[in-house]
C-alpha atoms as a PDB file:
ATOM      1  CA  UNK A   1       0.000   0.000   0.000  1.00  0.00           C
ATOM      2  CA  UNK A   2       2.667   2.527   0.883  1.00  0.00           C
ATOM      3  CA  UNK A   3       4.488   2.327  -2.424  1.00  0.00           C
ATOM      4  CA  UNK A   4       1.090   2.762  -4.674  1.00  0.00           C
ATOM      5  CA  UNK A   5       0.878   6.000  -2.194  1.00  0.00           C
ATOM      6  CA  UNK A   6       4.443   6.402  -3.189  1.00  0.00           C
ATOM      7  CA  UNK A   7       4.155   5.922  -7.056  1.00  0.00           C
ATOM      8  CA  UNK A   8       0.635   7.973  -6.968  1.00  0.00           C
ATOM      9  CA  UNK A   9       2.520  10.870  -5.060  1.00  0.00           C
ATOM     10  CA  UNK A  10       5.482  10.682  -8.238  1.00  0.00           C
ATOM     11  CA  UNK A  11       2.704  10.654 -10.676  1.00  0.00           C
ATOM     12  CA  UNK A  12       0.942  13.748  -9.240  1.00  0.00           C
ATOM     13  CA  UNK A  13       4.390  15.576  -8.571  1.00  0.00           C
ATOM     14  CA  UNK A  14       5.847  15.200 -11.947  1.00  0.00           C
ATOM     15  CA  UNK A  15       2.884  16.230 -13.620  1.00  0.00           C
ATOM     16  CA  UNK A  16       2.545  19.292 -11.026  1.00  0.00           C
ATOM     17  CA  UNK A  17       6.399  20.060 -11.701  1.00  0.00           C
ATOM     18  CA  UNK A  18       5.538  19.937 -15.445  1.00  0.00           C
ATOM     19  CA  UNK A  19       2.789  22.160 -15.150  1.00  0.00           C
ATOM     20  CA  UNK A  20       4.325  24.798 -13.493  1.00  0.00           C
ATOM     21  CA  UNK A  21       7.398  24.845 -15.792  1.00  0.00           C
ATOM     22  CA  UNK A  22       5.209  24.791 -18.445  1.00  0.00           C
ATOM     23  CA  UNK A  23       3.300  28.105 -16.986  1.00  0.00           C
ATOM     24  CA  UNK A  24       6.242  29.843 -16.561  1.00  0.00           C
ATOM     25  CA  UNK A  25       7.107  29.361 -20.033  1.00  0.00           C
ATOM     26  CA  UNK A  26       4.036  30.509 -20.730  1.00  0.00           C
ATOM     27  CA  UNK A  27       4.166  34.130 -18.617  1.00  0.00           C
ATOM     28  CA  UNK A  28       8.253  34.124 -20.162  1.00  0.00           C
ATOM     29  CA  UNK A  29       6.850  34.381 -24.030  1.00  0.00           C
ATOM     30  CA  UNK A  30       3.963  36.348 -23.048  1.00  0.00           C
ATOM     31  CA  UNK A  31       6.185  39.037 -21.434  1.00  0.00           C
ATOM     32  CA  UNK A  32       8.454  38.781 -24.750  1.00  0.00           C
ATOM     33  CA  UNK A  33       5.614  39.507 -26.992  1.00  0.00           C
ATOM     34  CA  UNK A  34       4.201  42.417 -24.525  1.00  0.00           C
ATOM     35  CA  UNK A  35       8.064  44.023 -25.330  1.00  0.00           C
ATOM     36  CA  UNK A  36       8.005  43.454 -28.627  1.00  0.00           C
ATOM     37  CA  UNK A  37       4.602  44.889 -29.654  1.00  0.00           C
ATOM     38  CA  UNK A  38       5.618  48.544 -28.420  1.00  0.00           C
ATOM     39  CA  UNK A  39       9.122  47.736 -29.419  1.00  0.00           C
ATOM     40  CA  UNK A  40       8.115  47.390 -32.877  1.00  0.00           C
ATOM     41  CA  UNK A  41       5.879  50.486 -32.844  1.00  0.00           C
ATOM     42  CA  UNK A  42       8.090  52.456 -32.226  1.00  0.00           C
ATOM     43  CA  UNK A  43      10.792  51.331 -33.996  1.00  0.00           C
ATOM     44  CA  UNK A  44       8.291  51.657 -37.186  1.00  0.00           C
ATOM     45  CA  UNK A  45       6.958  55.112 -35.956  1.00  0.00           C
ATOM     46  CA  UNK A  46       3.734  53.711 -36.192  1.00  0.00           C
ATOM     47  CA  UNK A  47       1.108  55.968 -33.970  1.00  0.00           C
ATOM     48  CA  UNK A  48       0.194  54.933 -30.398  1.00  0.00           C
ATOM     49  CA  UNK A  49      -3.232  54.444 -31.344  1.00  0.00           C
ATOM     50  CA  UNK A  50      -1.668  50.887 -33.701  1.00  0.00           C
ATOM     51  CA  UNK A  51      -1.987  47.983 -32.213  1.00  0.00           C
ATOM     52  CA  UNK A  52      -3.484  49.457 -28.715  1.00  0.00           C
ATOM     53  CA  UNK A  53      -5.907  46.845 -28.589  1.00  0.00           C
ATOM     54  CA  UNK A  54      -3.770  43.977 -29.488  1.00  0.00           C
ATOM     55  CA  UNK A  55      -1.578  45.548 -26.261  1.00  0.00           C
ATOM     56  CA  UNK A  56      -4.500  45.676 -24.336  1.00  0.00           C
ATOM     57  CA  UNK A  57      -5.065  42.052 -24.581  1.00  0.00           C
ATOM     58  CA  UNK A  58      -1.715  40.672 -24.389  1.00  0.00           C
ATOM     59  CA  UNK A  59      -1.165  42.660 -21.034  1.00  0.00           C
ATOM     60  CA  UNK A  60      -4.451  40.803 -19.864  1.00  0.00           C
ATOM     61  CA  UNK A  61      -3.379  37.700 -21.398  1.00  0.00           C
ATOM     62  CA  UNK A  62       0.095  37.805 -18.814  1.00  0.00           C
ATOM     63  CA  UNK A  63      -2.087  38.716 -16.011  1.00  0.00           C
ATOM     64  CA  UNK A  64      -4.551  35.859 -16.785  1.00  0.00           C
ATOM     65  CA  UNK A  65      -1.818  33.803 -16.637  1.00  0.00           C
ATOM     66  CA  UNK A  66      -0.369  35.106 -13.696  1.00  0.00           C
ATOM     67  CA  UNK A  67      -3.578  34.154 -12.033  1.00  0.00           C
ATOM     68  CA  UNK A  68      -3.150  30.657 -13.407  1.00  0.00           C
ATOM     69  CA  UNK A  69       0.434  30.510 -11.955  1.00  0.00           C
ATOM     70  CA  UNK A  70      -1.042  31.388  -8.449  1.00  0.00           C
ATOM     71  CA  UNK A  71      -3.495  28.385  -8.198  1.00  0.00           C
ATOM     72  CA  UNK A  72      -0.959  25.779  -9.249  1.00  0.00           C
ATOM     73  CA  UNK A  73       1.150  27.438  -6.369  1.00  0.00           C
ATOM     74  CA  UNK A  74      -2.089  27.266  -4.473  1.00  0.00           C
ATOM     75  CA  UNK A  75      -2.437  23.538  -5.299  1.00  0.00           C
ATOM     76  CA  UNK A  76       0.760  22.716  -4.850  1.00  0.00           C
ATOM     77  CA  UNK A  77       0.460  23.936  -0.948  1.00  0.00           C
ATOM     78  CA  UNK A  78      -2.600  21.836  -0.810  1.00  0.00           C
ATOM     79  CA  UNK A  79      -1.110  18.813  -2.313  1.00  0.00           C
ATOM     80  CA  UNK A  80       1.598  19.456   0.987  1.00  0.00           C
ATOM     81  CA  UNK A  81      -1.635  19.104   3.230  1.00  0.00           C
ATOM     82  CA  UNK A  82      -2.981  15.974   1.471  1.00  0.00           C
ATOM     83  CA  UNK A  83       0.725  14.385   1.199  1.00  0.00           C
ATOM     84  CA  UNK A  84       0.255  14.625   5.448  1.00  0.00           C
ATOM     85  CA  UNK A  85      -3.158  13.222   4.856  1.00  0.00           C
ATOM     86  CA  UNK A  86      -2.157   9.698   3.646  1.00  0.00           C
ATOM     87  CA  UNK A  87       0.982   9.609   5.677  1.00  0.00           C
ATOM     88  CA  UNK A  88       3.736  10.164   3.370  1.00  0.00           C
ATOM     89  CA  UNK A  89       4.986  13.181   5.294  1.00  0.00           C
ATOM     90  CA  UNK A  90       7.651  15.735   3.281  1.00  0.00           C
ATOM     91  CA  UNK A  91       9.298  13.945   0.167  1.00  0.00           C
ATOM     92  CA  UNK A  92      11.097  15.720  -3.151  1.00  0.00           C
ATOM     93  CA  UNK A  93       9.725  14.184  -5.838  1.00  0.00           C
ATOM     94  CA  UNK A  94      11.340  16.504  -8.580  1.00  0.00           C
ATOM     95  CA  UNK A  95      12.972  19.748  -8.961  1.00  0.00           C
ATOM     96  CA  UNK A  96      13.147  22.587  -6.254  1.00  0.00           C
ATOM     97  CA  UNK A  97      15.169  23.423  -3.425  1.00  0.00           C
ATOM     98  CA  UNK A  98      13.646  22.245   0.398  1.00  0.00           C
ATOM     99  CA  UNK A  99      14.410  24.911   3.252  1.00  0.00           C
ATOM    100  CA  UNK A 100      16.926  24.390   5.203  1.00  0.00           C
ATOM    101  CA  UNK A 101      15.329  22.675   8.251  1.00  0.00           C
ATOM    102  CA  UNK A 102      14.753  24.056  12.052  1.00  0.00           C
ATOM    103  CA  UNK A 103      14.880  20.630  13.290  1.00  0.00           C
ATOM    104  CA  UNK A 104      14.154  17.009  11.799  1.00  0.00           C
ATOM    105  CA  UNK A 105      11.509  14.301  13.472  1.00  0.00           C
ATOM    106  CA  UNK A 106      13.480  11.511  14.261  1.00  0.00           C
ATOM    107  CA  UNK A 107      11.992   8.825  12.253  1.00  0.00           C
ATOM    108  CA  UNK A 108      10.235  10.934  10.252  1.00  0.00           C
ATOM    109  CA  UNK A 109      12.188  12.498   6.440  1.00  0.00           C
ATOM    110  CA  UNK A 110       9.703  16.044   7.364  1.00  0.00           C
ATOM    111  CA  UNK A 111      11.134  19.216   7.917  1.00  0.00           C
ATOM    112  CA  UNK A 112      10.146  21.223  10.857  1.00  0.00           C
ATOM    113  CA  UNK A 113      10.106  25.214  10.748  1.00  0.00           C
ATOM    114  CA  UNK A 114       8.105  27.291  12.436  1.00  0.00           C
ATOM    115  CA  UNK A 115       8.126  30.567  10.109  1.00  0.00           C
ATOM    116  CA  UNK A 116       6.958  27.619   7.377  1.00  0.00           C
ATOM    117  CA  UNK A 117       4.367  26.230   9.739  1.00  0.00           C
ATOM    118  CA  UNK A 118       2.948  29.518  10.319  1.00  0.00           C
ATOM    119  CA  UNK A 119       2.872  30.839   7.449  1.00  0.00           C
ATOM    120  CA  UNK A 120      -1.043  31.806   5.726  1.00  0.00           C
ATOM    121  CA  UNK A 121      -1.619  30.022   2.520  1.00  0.00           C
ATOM    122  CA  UNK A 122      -2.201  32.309  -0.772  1.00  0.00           C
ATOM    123  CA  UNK A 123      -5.411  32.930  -1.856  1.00  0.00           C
ATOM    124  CA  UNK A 124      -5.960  33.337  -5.871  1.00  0.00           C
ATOM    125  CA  UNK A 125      -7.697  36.076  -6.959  1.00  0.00           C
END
């Protein structure tokens, strides 16, 4: 039973890693074509009425995806409660970088810090 909870927890963290790269590629070639609209304008001399709407929706497009970005982060927190939940405590599963710990739970591989502990969970917009 413990390593289906194990290979579930790989499953969900890999495709959660994945996802969240994949957003952040997203925002990165978003922001590059928010530059390069004006960029071009200008460099054409083109009025700043041109292309204002096309602006207009790229800038919401980033923020839309900004708001995307924040409930993976938000699920990702979650997924730290529900990881607790069926008693498979703090594990890396993929990339990232764990805080360095306060103190360890003999016995146990999760991390202990109070400012983490205590800290309020984002909310998305």
């Amino acid at each position: 039973m413990l390593n289906q909870r194990l290979s579930g927890a790989k499953k969900i963290a890999s495709e959660l890693h994945q996802a969240e790269d994949a957003i952040d590629e997203v925002m990165i070639r978003i922001a590059n074509l928010a530059a390069t609209l004006p960029t071009v304008r200008r460099d054409t001399n083109m009025s700043a009425i041109v292309g204002q709407e096309a602006m207009a929706k790229v800038a919401h497009a980033l923020a839309a995806a900004g708001e995307v970005r924040q409930l993976l982060t938000d699920a990702h927190l979650a997924l730290t409660v529900t990881q607790k939940q069926v008693g498979l405590g703090t594990r890396m599963f993929g990339a990232g970088v764990k805080p360095a710990s306060a103190s360890l739970d003999e016995g146990s591989n999760d991390l202990v810090r109070a400012d983490v502990v205590e800290m309020p969970l984002a909310k998305a917009s």
